[in-house]
C-alpha atoms as a PDB file:
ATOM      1  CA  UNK A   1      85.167  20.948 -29.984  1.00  0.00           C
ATOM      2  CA  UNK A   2      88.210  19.302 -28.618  1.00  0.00           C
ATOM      3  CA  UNK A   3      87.786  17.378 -25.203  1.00  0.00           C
ATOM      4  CA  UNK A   4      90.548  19.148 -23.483  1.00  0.00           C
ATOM      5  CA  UNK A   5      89.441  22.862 -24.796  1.00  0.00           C
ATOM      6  CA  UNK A   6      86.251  21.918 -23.396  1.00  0.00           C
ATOM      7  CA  UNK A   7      87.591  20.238 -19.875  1.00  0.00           C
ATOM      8  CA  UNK A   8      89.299  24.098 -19.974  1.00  0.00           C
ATOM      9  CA  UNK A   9      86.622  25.965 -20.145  1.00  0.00           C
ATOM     10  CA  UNK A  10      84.658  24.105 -17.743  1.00  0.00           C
ATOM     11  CA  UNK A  11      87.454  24.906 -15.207  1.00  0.00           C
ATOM     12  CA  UNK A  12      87.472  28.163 -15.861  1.00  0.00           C
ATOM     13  CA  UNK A  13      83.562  28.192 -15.507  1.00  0.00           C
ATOM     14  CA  UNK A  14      83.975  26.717 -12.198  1.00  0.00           C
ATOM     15  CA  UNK A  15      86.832  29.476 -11.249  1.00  0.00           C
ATOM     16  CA  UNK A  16      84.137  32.632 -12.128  1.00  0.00           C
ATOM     17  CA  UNK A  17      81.788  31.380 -10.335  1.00  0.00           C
ATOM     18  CA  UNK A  18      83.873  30.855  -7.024  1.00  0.00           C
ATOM     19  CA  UNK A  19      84.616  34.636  -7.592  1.00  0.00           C
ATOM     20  CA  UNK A  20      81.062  35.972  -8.377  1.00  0.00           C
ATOM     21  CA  UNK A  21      79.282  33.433  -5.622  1.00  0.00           C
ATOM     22  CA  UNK A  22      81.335  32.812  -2.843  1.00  0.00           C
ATOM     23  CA  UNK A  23      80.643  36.003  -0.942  1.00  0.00           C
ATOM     24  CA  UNK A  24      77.018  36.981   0.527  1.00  0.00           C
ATOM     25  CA  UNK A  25      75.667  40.212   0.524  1.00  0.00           C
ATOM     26  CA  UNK A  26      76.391  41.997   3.379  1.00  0.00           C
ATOM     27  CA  UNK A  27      72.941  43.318   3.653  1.00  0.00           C
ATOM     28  CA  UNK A  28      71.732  39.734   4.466  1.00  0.00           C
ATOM     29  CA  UNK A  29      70.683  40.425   8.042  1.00  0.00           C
ATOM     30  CA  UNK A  30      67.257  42.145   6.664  1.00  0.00           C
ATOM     31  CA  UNK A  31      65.663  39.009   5.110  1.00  0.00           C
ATOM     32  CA  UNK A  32      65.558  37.419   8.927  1.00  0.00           C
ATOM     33  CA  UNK A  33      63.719  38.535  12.095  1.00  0.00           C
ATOM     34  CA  UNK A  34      60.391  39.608  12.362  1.00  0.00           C
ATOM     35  CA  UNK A  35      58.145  40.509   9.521  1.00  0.00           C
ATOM     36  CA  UNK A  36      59.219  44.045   7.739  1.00  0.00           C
ATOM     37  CA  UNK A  37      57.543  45.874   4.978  1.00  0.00           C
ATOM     38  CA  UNK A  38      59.325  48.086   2.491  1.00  0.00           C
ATOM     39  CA  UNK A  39      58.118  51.255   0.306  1.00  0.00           C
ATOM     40  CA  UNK A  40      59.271  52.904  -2.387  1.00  0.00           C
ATOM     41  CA  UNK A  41      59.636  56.385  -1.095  1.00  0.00           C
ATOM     42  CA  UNK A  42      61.441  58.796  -4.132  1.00  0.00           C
ATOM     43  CA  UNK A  43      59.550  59.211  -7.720  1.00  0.00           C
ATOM     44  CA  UNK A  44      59.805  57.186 -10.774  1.00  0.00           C
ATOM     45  CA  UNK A  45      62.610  58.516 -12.967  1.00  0.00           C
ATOM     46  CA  UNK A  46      65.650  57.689 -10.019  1.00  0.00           C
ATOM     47  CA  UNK A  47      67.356  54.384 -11.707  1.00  0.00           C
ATOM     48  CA  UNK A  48      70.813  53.236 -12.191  1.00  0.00           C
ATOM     49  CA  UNK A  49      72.188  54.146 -15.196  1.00  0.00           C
ATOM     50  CA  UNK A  50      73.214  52.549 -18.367  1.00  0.00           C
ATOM     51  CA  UNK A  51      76.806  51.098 -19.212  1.00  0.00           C
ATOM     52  CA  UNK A  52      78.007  52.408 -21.987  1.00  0.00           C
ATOM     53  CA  UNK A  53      76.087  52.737 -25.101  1.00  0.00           C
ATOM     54  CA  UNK A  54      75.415  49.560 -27.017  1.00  0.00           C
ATOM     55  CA  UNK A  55      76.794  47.257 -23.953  1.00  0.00           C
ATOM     56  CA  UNK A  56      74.640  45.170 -21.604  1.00  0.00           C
ATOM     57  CA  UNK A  57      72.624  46.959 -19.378  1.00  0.00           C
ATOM     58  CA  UNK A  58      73.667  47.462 -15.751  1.00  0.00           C
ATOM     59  CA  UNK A  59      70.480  45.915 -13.446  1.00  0.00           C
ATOM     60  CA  UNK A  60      68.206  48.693 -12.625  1.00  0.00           C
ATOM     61  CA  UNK A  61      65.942  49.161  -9.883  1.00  0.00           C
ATOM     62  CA  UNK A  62      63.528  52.047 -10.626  1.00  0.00           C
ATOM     63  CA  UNK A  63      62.320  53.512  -7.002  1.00  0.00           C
ATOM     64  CA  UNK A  64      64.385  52.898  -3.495  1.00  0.00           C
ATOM     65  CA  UNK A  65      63.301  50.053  -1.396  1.00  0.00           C
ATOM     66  CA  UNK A  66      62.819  50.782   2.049  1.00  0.00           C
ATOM     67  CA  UNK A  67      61.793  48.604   4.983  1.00  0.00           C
ATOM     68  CA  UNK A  68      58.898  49.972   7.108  1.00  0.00           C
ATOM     69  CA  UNK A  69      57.930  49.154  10.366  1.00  0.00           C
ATOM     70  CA  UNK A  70      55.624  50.623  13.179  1.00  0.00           C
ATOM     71  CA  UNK A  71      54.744  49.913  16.458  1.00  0.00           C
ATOM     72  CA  UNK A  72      51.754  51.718  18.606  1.00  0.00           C
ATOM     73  CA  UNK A  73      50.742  50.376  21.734  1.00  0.00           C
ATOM     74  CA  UNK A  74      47.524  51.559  22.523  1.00  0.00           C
ATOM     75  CA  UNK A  75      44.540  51.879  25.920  1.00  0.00           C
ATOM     76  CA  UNK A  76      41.133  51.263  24.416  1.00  0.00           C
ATOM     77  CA  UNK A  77      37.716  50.995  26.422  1.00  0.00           C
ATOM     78  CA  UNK A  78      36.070  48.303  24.900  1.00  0.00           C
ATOM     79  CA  UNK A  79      38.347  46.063  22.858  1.00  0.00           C
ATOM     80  CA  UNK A  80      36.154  44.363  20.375  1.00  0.00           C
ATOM     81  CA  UNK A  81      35.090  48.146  19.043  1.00  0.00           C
ATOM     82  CA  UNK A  82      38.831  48.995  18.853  1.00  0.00           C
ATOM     83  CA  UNK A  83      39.491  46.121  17.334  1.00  0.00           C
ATOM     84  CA  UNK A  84      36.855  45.981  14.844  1.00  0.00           C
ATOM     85  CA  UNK A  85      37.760  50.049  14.186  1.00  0.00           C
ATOM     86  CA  UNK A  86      41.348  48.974  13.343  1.00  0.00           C
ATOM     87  CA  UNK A  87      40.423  46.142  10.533  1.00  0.00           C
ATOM     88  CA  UNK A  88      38.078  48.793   9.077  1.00  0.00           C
ATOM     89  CA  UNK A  89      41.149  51.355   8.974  1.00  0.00           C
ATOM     90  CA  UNK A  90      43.332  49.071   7.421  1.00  0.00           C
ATOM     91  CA  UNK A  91      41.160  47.981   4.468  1.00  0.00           C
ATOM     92  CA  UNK A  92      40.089  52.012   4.017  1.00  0.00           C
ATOM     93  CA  UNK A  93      44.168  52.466   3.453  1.00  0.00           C
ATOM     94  CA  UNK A  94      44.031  49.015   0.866  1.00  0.00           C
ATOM     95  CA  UNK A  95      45.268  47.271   3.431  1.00  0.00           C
ATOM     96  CA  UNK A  96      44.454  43.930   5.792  1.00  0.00           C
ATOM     97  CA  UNK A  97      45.321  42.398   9.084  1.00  0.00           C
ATOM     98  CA  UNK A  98      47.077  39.178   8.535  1.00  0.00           C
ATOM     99  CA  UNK A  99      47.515  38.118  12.132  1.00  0.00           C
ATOM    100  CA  UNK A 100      45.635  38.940  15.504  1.00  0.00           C
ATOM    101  CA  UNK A 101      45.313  37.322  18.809  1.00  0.00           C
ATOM    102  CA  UNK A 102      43.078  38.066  22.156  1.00  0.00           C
ATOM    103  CA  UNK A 103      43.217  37.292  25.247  1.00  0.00           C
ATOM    104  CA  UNK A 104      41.575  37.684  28.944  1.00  0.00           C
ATOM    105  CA  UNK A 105      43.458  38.895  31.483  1.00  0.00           C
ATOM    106  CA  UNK A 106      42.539  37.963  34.986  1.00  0.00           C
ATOM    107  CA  UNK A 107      43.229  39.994  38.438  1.00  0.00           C
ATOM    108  CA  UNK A 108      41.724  40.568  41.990  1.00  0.00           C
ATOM    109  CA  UNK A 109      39.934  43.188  40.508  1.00  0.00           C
ATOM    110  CA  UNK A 110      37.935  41.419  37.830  1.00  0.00           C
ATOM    111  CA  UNK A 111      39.229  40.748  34.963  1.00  0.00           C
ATOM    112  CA  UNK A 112      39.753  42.830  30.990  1.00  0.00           C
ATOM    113  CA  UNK A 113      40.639  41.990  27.508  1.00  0.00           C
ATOM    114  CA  UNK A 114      43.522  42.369  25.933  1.00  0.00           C
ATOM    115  CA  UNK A 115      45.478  41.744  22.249  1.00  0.00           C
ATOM    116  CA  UNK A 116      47.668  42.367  18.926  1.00  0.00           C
ATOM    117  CA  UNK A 117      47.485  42.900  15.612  1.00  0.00           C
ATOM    118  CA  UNK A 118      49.445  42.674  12.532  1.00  0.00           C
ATOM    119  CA  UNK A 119      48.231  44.868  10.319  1.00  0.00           C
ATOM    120  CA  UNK A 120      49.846  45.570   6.376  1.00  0.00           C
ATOM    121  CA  UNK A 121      48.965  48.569   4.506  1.00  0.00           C
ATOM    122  CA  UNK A 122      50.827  49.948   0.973  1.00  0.00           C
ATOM    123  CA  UNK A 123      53.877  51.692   2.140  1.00  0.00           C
ATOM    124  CA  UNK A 124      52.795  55.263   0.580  1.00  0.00           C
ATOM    125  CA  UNK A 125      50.461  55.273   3.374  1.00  0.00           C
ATOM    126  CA  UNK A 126      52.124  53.995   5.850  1.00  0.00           C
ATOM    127  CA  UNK A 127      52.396  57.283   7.766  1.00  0.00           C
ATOM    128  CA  UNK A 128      49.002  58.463   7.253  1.00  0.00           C
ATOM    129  CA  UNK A 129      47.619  54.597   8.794  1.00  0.00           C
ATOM    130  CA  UNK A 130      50.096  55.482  12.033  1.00  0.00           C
ATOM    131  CA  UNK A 131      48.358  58.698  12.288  1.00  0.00           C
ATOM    132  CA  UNK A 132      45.027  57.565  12.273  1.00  0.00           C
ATOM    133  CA  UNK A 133      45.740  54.389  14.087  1.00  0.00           C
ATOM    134  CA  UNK A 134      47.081  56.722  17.273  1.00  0.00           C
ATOM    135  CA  UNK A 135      42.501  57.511  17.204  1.00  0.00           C
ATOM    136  CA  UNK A 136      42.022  54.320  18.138  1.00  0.00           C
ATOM    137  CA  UNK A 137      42.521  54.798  22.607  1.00  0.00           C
ATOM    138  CA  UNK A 138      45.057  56.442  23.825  1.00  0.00           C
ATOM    139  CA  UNK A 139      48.811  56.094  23.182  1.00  0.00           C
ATOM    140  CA  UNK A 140      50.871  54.351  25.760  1.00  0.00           C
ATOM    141  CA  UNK A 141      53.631  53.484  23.252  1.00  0.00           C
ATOM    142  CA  UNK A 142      54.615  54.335  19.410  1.00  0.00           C
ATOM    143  CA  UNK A 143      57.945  53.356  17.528  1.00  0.00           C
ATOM    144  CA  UNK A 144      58.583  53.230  13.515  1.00  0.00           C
ATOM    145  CA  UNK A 145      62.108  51.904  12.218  1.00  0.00           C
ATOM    146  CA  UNK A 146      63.094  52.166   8.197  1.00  0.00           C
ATOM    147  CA  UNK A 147      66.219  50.320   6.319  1.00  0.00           C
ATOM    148  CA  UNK A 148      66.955  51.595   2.347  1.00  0.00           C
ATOM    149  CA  UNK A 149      67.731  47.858   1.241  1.00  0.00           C
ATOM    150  CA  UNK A 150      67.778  49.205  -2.483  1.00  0.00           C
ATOM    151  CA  UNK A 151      71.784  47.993  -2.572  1.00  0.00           C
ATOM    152  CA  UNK A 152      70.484  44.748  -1.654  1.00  0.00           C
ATOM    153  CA  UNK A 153      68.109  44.211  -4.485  1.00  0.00           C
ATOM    154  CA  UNK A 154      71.405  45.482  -7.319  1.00  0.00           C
ATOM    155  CA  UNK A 155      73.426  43.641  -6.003  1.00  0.00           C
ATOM    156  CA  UNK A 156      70.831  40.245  -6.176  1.00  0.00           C
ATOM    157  CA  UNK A 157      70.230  41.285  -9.787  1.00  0.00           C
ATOM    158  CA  UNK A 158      73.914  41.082 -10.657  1.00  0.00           C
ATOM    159  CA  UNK A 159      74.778  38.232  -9.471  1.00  0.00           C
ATOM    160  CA  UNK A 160      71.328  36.909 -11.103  1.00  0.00           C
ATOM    161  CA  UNK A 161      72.862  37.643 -14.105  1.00  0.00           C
ATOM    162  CA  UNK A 162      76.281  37.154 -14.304  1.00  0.00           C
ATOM    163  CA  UNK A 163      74.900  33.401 -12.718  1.00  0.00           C
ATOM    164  CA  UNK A 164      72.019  32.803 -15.600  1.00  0.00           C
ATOM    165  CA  UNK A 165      75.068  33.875 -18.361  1.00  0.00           C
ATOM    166  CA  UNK A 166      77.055  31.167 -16.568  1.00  0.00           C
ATOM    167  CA  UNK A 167      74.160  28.835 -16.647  1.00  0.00           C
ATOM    168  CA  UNK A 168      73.709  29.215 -20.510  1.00  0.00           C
ATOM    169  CA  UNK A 169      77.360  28.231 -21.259  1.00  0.00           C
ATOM    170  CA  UNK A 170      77.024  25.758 -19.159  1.00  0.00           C
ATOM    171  CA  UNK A 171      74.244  24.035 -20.957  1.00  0.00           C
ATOM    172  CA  UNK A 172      75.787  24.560 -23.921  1.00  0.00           C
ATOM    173  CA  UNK A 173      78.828  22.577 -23.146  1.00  0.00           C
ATOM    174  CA  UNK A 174      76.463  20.108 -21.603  1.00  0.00           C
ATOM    175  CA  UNK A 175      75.388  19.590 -24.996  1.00  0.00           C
ATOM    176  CA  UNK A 176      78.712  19.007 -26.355  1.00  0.00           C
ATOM    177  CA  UNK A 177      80.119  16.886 -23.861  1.00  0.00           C
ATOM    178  CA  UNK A 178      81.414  13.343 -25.686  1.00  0.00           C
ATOM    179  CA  UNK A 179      83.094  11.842 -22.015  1.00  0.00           C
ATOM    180  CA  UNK A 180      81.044  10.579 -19.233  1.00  0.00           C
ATOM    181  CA  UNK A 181      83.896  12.806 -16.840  1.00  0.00           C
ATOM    182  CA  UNK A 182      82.889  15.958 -19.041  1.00  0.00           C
ATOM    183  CA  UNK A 183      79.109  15.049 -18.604  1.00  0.00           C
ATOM    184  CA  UNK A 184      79.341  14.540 -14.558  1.00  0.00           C
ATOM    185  CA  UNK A 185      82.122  17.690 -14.314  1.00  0.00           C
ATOM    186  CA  UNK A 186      79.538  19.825 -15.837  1.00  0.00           C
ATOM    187  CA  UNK A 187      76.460  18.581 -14.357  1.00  0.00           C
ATOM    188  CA  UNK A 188      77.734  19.028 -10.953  1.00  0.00           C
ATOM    189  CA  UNK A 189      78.742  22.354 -11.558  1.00  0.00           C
ATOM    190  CA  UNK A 190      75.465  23.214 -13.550  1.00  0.00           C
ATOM    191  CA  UNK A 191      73.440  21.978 -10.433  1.00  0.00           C
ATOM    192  CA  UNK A 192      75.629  24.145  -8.156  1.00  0.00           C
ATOM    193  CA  UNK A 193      74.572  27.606 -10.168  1.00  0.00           C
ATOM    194  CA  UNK A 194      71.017  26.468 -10.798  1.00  0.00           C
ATOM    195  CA  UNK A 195      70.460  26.044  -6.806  1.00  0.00           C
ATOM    196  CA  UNK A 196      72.180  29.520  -6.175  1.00  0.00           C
ATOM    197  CA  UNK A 197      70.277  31.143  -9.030  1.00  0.00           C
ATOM    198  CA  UNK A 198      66.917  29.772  -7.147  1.00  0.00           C
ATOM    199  CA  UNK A 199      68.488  30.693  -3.937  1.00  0.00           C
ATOM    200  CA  UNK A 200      68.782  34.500  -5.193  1.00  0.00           C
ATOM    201  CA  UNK A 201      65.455  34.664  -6.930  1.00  0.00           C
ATOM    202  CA  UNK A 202      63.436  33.731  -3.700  1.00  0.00           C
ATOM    203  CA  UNK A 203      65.005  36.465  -1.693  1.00  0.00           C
ATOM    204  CA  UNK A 204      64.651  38.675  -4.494  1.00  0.00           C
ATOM    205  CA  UNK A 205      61.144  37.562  -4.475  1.00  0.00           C
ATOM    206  CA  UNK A 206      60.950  37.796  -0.919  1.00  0.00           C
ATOM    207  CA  UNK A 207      62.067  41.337  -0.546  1.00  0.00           C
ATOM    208  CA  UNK A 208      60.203  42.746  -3.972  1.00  0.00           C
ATOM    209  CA  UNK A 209      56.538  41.079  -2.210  1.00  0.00           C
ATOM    210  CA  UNK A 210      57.052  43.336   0.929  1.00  0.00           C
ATOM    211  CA  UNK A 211      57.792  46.212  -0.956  1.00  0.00           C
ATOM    212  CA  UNK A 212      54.832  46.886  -1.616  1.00  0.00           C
ATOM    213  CA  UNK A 213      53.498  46.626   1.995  1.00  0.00           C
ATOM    214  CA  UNK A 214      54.562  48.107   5.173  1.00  0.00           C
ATOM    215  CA  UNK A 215      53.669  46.392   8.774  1.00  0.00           C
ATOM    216  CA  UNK A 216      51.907  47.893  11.559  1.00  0.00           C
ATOM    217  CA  UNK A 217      52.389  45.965  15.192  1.00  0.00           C
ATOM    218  CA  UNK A 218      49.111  47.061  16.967  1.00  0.00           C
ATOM    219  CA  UNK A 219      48.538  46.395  21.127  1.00  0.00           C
ATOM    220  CA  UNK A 220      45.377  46.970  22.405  1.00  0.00           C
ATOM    221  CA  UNK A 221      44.388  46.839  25.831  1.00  0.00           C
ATOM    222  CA  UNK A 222      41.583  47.592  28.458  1.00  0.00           C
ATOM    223  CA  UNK A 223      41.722  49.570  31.058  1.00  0.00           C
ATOM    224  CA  UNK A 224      42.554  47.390  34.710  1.00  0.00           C
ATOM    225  CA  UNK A 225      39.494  47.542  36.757  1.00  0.00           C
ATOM    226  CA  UNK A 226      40.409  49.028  39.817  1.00  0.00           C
ATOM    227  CA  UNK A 227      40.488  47.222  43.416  1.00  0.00           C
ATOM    228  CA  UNK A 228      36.695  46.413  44.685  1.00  0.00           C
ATOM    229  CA  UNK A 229      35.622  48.681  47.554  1.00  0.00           C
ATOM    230  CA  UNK A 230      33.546  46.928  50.365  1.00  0.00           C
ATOM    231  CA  UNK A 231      30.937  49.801  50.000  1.00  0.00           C
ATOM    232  CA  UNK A 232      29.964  49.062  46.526  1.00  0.00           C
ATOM    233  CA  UNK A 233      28.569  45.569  47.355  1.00  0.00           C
ATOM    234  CA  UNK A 234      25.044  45.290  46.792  1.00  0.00           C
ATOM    235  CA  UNK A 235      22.614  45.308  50.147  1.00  0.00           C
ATOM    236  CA  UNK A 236      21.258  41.583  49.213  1.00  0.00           C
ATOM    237  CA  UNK A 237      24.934  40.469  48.205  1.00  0.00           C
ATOM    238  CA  UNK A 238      26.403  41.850  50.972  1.00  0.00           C
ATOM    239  CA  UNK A 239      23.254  40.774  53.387  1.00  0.00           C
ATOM    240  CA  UNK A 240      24.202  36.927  51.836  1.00  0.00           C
ATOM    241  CA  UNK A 241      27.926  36.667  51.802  1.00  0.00           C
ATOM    242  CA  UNK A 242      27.021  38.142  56.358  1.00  0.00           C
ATOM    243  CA  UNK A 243      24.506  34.911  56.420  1.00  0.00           C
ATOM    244  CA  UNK A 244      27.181  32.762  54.420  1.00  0.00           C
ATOM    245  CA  UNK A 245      29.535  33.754  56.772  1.00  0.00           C
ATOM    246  CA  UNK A 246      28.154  33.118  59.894  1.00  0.00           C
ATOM    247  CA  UNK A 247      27.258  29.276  58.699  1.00  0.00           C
ATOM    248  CA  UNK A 248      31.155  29.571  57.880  1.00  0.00           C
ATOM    249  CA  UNK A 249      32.424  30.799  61.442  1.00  0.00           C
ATOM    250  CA  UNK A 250      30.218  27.945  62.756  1.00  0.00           C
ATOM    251  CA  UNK A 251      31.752  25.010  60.898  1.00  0.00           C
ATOM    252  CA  UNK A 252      34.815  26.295  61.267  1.00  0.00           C
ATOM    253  CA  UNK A 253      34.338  26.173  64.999  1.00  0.00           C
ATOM    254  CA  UNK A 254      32.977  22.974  65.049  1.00  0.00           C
ATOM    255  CA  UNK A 255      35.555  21.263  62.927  1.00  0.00           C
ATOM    256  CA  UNK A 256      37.857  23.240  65.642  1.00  0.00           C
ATOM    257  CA  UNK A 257      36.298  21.556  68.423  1.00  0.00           C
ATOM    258  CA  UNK A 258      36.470  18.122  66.918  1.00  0.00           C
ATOM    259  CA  UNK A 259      40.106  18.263  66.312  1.00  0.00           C
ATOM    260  CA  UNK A 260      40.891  19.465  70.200  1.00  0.00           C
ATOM    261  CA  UNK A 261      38.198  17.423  71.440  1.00  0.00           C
ATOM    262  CA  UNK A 262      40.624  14.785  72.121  1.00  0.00           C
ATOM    263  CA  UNK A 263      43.523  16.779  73.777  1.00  0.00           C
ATOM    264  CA  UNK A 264      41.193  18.039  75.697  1.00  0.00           C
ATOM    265  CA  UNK A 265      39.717  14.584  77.097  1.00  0.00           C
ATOM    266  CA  UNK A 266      43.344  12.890  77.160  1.00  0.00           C
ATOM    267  CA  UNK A 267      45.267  15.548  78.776  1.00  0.00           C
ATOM    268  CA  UNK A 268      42.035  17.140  81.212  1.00  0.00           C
ATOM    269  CA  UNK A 269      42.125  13.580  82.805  1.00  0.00           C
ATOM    270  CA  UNK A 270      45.619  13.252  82.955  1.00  0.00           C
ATOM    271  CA  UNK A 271      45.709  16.963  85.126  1.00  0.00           C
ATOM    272  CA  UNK A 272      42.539  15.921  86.970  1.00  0.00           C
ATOM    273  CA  UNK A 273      44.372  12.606  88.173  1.00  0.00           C
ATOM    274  CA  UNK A 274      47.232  14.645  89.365  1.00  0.00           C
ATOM    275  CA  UNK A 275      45.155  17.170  90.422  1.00  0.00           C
ATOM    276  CA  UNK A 276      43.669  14.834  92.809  1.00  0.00           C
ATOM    277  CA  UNK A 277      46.600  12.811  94.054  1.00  0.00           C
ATOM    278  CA  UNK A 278      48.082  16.338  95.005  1.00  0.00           C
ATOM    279  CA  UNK A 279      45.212  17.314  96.817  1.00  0.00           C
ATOM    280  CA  UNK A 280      44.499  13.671  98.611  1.00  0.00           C
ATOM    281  CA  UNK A 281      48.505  14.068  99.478  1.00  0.00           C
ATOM    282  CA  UNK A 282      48.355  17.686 100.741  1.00  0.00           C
ATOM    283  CA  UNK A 283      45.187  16.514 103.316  1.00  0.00           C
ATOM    284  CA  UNK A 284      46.654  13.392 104.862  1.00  0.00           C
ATOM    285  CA  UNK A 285      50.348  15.480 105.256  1.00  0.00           C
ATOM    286  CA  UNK A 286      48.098  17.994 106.768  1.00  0.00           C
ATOM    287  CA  UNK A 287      46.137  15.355 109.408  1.00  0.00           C
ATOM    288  CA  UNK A 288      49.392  13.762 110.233  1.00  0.00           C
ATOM    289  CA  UNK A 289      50.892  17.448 111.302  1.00  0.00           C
ATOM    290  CA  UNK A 290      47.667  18.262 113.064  1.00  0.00           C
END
């Protein structure tokens, strides 16, 4: 092949793929934020359709692909049991909890336990596990959200392969590449697709993995305990925490009378002396008149 037929069709290589690569999909924003799950919600048998007869086939995705999430936020009584209940629920609907957290939450009234869980079920029953999750206490809370990313996943596929066609002509000119400049020129641009092709297969991956799972955000809480009434002491608490209290008042006084203990002795005898030169002054003015 001659060098400058094959410097040509590199270029042109590199011109097709600027067109096919250099704009994103603009369903992009669904891959980031918090974790999503996706379902296929119509019956087998909905697919794209063919090109033309004997052409290349079009990419086809089968079933929609829908992103599923719930939310409940839930009272319970005891958490543990709640929490225990929900794990049980989730594997009954082939599902499993994948994250969880507790924690004990402390206020003047005593103190109750509180936490979350992640839970992922198959996305056909994703509306039955919100119905039977809403069992578990009572509902404070309860939100569900869906996104049909099914143009997402064509339009991955089609650039997939318009980029792995572009790959196997480029290896193929790799092949027949005599210069060093014909070598480098198609290497570069060979690593360039092969890093977008991997780029496009892990979000692809990404997004097929949670189709088959939708996510369940589950709060649980105990009830507050209520403010303590005086009444509801015990006799022999409440008889101790009297006797504590009197050994309390009596410190306290004496730690009182320590600190104006000296006031008391500097300025009492600085009155006293006054006191007295007034009243040795009053008698000898009053001698003196008499």
């Amino acid at each position: 092949m001659d060098n400058r037929l094959k410097l040509l069709l590199v270029a042109l290589l590199v011109v097709l793929a600027g067109c096919t690569g250099g704009a994103d999909m603009g369903g992009g924003g669904a891959d980031g934020g918090e974790s999503v799950s996706m379902s296929a919600d119509v019956t087998a048998g909905e697919e794209v359709e063919q090109a033309g007869s004997g052409g290349d086939e079009l990419p086809q995705v089968q079933q929609r692909a829908v992103i599923k999430n719930g939310r409940l936020v839930l009272t319970v009584e005891q958490f543990n049991t709640s929490r225990d209940e929900a794990e049980a629920m989730a594997e009954s609907y082939g599902g499993y909890v994948s994250d969880s957290n507790e924690r004990v939450v402390r206020q003047s009234g005593g103190t109750y336990r509180a936490g979350d869980l992640v839970v992922r079920v198959p996305s056909e029953n994703f509306s039955a596990f919100m119905s039977d999750a809403k069992t578990l206490g009572e509902v404070e809370h309860v939100d569900t959200s869906s996104e049909d990313v099914t143009d997402q996943l064509v339009d991955i596929e089609a650039r997939l392969s318009n980029l792995r066609a572009q790959r196997d002509r480029l290896r193929e000119l790799y092949e027949d590449a005599n210069t060093t400049q014909d070598v480098l020129a198609v290497e570069r641009r060979l690593t360039e697709v092969q890093t977008e092709i991997e780029r496009l297969e892990a979000r692809q991956e990404s997004l097929e993995n949670r189709a088959a799972l939708s996510t369940v955000r589950i709060s649980l809480s105990e009830r507050p305990p209520g403010p303590a009434q005086w009444y509801d002491t015990p006799v022999l608490e409440a008889f101790s925490e009297s006797v504590n209290g009197v050994f309390v008042t009596l410190r306290a006084m004496v730690v009182g009378f320590a600190y104006v203990a000296p006031y008391i002795i500097v300025f009492g005898g600085l009155i006293a002396l006054l006191g007295g030169g007034v009243f040795v002054a009053g008698r000898a003015a009053l001698k003196r008149m008499s």
